[in-house]
C-alpha atoms as a PDB file:
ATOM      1  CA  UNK A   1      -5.049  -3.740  -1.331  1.00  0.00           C
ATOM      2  CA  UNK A   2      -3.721  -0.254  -0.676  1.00  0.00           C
ATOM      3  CA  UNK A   3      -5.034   2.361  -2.253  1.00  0.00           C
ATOM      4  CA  UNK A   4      -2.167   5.090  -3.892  1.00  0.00           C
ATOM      5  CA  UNK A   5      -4.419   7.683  -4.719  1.00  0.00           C
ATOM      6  CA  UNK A   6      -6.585   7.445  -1.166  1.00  0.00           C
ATOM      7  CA  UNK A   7      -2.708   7.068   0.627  1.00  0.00           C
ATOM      8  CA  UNK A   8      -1.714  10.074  -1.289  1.00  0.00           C
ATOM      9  CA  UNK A   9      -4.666  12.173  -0.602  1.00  0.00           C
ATOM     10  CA  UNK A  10      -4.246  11.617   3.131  1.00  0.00           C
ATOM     11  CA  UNK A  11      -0.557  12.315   3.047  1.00  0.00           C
ATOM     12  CA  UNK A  12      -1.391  15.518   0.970  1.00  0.00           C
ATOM     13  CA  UNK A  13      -3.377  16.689   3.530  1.00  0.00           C
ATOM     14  CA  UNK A  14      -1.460  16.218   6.759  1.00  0.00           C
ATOM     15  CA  UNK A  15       1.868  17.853   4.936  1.00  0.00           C
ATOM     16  CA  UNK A  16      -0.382  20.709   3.773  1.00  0.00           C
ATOM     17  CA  UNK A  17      -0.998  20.559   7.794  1.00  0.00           C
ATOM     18  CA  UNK A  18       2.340  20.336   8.588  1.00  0.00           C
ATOM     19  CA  UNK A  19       3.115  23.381   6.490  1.00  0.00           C
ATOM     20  CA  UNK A  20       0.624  25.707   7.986  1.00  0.00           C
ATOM     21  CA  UNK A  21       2.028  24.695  11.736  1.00  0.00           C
ATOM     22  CA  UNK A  22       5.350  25.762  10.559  1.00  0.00           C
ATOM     23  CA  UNK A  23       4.113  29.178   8.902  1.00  0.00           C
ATOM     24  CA  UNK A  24       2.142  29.832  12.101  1.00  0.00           C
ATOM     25  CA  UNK A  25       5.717  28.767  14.217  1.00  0.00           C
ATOM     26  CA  UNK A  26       4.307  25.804  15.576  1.00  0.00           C
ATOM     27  CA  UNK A  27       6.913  23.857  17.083  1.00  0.00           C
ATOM     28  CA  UNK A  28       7.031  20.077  15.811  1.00  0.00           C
ATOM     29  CA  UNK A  29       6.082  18.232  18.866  1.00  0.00           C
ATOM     30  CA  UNK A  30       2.455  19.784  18.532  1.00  0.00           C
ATOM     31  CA  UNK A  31       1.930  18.462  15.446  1.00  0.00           C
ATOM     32  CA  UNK A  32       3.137  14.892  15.910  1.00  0.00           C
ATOM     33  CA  UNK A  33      -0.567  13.702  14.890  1.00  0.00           C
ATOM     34  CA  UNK A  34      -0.024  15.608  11.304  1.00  0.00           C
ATOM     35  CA  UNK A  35       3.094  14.193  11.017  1.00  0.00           C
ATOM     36  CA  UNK A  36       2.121  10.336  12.055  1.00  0.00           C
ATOM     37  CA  UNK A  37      -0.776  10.614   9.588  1.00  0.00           C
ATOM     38  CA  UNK A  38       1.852  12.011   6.560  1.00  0.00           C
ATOM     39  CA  UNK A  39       4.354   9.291   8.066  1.00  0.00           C
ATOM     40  CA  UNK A  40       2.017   6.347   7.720  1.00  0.00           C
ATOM     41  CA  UNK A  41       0.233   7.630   4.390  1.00  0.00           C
ATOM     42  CA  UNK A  42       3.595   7.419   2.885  1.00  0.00           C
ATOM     43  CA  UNK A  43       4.404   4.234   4.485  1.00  0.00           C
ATOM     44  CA  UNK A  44       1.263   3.249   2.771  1.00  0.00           C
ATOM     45  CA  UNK A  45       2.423   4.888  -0.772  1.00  0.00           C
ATOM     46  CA  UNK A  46       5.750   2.946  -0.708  1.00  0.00           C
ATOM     47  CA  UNK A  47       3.747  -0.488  -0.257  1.00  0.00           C
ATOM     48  CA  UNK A  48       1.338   0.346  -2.806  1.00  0.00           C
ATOM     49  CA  UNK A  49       4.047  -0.093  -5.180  1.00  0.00           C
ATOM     50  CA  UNK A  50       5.949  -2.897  -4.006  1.00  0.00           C
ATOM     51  CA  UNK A  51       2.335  -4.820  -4.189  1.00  0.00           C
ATOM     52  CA  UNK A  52       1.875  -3.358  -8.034  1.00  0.00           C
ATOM     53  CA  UNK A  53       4.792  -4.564  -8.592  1.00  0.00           C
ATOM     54  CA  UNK A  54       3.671  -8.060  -7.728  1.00  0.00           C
ATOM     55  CA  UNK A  55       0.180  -8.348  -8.159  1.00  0.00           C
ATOM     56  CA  UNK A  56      -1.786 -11.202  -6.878  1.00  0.00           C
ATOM     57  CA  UNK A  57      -2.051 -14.267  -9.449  1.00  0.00           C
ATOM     58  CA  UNK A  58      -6.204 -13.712 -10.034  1.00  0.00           C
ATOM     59  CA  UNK A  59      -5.328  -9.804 -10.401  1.00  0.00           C
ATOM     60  CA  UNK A  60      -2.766 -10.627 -13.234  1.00  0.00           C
ATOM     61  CA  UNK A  61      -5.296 -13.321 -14.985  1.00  0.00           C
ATOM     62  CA  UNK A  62      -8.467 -11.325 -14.682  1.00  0.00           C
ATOM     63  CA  UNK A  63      -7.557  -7.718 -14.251  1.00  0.00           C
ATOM     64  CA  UNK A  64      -4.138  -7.129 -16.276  1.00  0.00           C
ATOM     65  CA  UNK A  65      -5.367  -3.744 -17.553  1.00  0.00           C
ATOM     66  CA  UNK A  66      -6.138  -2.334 -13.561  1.00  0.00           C
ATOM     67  CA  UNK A  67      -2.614  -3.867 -12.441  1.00  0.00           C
ATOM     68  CA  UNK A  68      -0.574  -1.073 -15.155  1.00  0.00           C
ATOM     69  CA  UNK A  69      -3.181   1.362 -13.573  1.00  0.00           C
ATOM     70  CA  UNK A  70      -2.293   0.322 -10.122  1.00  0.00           C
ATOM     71  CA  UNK A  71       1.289   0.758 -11.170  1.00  0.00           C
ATOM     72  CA  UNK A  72       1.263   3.885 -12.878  1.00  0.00           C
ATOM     73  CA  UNK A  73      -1.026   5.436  -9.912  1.00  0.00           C
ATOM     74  CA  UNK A  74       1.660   3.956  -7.400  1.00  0.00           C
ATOM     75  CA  UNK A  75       4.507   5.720  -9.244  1.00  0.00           C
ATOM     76  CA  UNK A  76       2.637   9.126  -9.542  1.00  0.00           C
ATOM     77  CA  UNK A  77       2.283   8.997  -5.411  1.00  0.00           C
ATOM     78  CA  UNK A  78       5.496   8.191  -5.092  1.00  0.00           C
ATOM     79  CA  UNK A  79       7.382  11.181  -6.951  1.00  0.00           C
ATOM     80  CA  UNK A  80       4.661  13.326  -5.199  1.00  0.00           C
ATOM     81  CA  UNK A  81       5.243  11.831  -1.567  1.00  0.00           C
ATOM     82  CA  UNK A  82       9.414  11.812  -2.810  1.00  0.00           C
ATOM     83  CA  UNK A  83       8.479  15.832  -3.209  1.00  0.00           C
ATOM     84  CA  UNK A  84       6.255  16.343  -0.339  1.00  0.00           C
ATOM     85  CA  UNK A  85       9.320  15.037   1.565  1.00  0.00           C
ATOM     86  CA  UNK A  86      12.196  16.790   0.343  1.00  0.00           C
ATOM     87  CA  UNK A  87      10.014  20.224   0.942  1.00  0.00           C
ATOM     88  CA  UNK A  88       8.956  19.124   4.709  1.00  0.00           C
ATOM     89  CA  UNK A  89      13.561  18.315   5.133  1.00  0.00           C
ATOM     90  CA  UNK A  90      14.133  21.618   4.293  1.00  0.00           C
ATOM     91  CA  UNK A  91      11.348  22.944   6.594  1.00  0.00           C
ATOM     92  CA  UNK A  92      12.405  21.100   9.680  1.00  0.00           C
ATOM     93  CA  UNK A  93      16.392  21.570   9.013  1.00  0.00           C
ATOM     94  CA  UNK A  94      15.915  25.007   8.088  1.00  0.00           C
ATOM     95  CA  UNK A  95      13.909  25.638  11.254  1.00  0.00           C
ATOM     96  CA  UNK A  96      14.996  23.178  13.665  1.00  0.00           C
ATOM     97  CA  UNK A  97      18.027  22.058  12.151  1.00  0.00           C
ATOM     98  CA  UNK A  98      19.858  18.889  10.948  1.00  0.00           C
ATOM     99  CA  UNK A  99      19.069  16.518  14.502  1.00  0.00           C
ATOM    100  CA  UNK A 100      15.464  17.356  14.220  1.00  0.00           C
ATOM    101  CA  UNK A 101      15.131  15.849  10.649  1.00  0.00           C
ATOM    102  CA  UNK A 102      17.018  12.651  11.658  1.00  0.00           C
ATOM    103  CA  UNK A 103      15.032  12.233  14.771  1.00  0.00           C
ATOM    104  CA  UNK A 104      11.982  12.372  12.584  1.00  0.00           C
ATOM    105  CA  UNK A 105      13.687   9.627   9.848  1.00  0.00           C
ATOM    106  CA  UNK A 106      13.967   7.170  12.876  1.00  0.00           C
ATOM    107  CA  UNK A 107      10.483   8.074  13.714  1.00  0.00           C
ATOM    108  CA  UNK A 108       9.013   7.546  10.560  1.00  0.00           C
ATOM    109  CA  UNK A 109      11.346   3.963  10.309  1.00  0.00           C
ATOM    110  CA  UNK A 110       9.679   2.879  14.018  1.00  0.00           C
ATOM    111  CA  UNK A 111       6.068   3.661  12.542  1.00  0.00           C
ATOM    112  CA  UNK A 112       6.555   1.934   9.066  1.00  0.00           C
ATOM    113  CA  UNK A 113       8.288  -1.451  11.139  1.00  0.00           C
ATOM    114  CA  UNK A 114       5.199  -1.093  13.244  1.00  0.00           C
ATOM    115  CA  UNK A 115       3.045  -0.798   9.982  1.00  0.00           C
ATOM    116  CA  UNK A 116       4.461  -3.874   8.050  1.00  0.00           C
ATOM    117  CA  UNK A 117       4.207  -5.945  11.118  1.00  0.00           C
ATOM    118  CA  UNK A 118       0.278  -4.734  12.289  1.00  0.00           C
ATOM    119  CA  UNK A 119      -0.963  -3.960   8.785  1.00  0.00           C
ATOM    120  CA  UNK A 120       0.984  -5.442   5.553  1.00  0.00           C
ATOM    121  CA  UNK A 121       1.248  -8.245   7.188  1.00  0.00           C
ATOM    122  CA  UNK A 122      -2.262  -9.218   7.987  1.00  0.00           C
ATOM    123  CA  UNK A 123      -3.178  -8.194   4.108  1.00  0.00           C
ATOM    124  CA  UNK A 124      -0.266 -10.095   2.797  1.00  0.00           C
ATOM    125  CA  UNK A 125      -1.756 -13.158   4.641  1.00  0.00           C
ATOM    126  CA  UNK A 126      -5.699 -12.288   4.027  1.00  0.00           C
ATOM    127  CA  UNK A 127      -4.339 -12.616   0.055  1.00  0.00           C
ATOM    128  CA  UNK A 128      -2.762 -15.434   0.078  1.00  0.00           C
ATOM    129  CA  UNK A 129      -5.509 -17.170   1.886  1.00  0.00           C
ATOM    130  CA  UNK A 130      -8.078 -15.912  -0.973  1.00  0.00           C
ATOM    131  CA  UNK A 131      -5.191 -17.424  -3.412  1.00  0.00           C
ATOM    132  CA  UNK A 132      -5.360 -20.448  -1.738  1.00  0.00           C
ATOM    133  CA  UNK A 133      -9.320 -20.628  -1.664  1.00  0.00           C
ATOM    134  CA  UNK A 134      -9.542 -19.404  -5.563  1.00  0.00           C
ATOM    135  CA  UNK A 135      -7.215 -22.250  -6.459  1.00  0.00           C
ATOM    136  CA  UNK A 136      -9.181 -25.113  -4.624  1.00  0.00           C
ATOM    137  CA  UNK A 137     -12.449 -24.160  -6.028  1.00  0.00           C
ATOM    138  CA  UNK A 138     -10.784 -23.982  -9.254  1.00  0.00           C
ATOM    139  CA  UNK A 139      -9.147 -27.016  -9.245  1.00  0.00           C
ATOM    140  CA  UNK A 140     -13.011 -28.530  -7.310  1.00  0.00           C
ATOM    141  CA  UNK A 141     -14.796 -27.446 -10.480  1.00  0.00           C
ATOM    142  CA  UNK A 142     -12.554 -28.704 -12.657  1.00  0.00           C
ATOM    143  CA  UNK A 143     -12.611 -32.381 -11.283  1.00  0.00           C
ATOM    144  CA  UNK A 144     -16.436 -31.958 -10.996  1.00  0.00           C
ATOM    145  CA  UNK A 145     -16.353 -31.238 -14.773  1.00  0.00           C
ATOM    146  CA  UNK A 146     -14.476 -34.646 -15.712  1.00  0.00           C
ATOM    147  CA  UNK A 147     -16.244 -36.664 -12.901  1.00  0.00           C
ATOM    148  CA  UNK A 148     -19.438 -35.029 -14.568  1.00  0.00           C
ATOM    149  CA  UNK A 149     -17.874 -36.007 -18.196  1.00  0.00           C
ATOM    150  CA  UNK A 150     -16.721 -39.204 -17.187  1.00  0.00           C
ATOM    151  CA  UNK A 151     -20.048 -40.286 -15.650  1.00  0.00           C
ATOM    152  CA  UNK A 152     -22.021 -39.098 -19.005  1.00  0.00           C
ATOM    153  CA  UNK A 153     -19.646 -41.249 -21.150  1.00  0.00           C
ATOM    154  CA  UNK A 154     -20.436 -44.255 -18.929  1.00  0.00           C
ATOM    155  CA  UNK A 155     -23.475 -43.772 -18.724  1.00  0.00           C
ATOM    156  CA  UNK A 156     -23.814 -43.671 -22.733  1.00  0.00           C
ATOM    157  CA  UNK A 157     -21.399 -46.206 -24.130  1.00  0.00           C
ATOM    158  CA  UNK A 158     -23.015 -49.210 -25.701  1.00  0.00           C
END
């Protein structure tokens, strides 16, 4: 599971980053790493809260009250990552005008394909594997239950 607030604390970091290259005129190439690390936090964000918005099955059962948590957390990086970006638009168009902020948008769309393939993928999978392995032992104890059951009512009748 993706973590919003660890996602947003990364992405708070490389914009703050990304600001300080631009007040020291910095050109935007040089700081590619900054703004791959923002790039993919927010990628990361913006999953966060597609999965709270469908939890796993055991998650909704057993852990209801951390899913609204998970939710509201999700939101909060959201509007913040929604701000971070507006502020780094105007930075980049003011600086390096409109092109340079729409190279950067298909940039950040290459990385997050890249990121749903490599990453969300593989933990989309992972859970629906523990899903699947939750469900058979459940449904294992539960017919060792009535095989238990039925073999102490055979085993008592008259």
């Amino acid at each position: 599971m993706i973590d919003p607030v660890t996602a947003l604390a990364t992405a708070s970091t490389a914009f703050n980053l990304i600001k300080k290259g631009f007040q020291a005129g910095r050109d935007i190439e040089s700081m590619g790493a900054d703004l791959g690390r923002w790039m993919g936090a927010c990628s990361d964000i913006k999953k966060s809260e597609e999965m709270a918005k469908k939890p796993p099955l055991f998650k909704k059962l057993f852990a209801a009250g951390s899913v609204e948590e998970e939710a509201l957390q999700s939101l909060m990086a959201k509007k913040k990552a929604e701000d971070m970006r507006e502020q780094l638009k105007n930075i980049i168009m003011f600086s390096r005008g409109k092109g340079a902020w729409d190279e950067l948008i298909r940039t950040e769309g290459e990385i997050r394909k890249k990121r749903q393939r490599m990453i969300y993928e593989q933990q989309e999978r992972r859970q629906a594997l523990l899903n699947y392995i939750l469900i058979g032992l459940g449904i294992a104890a539960i017919c060792g239950m009535l095989g238990v059951m039925g073999w102490f009512i055979i085993t008592n009748l008259p």
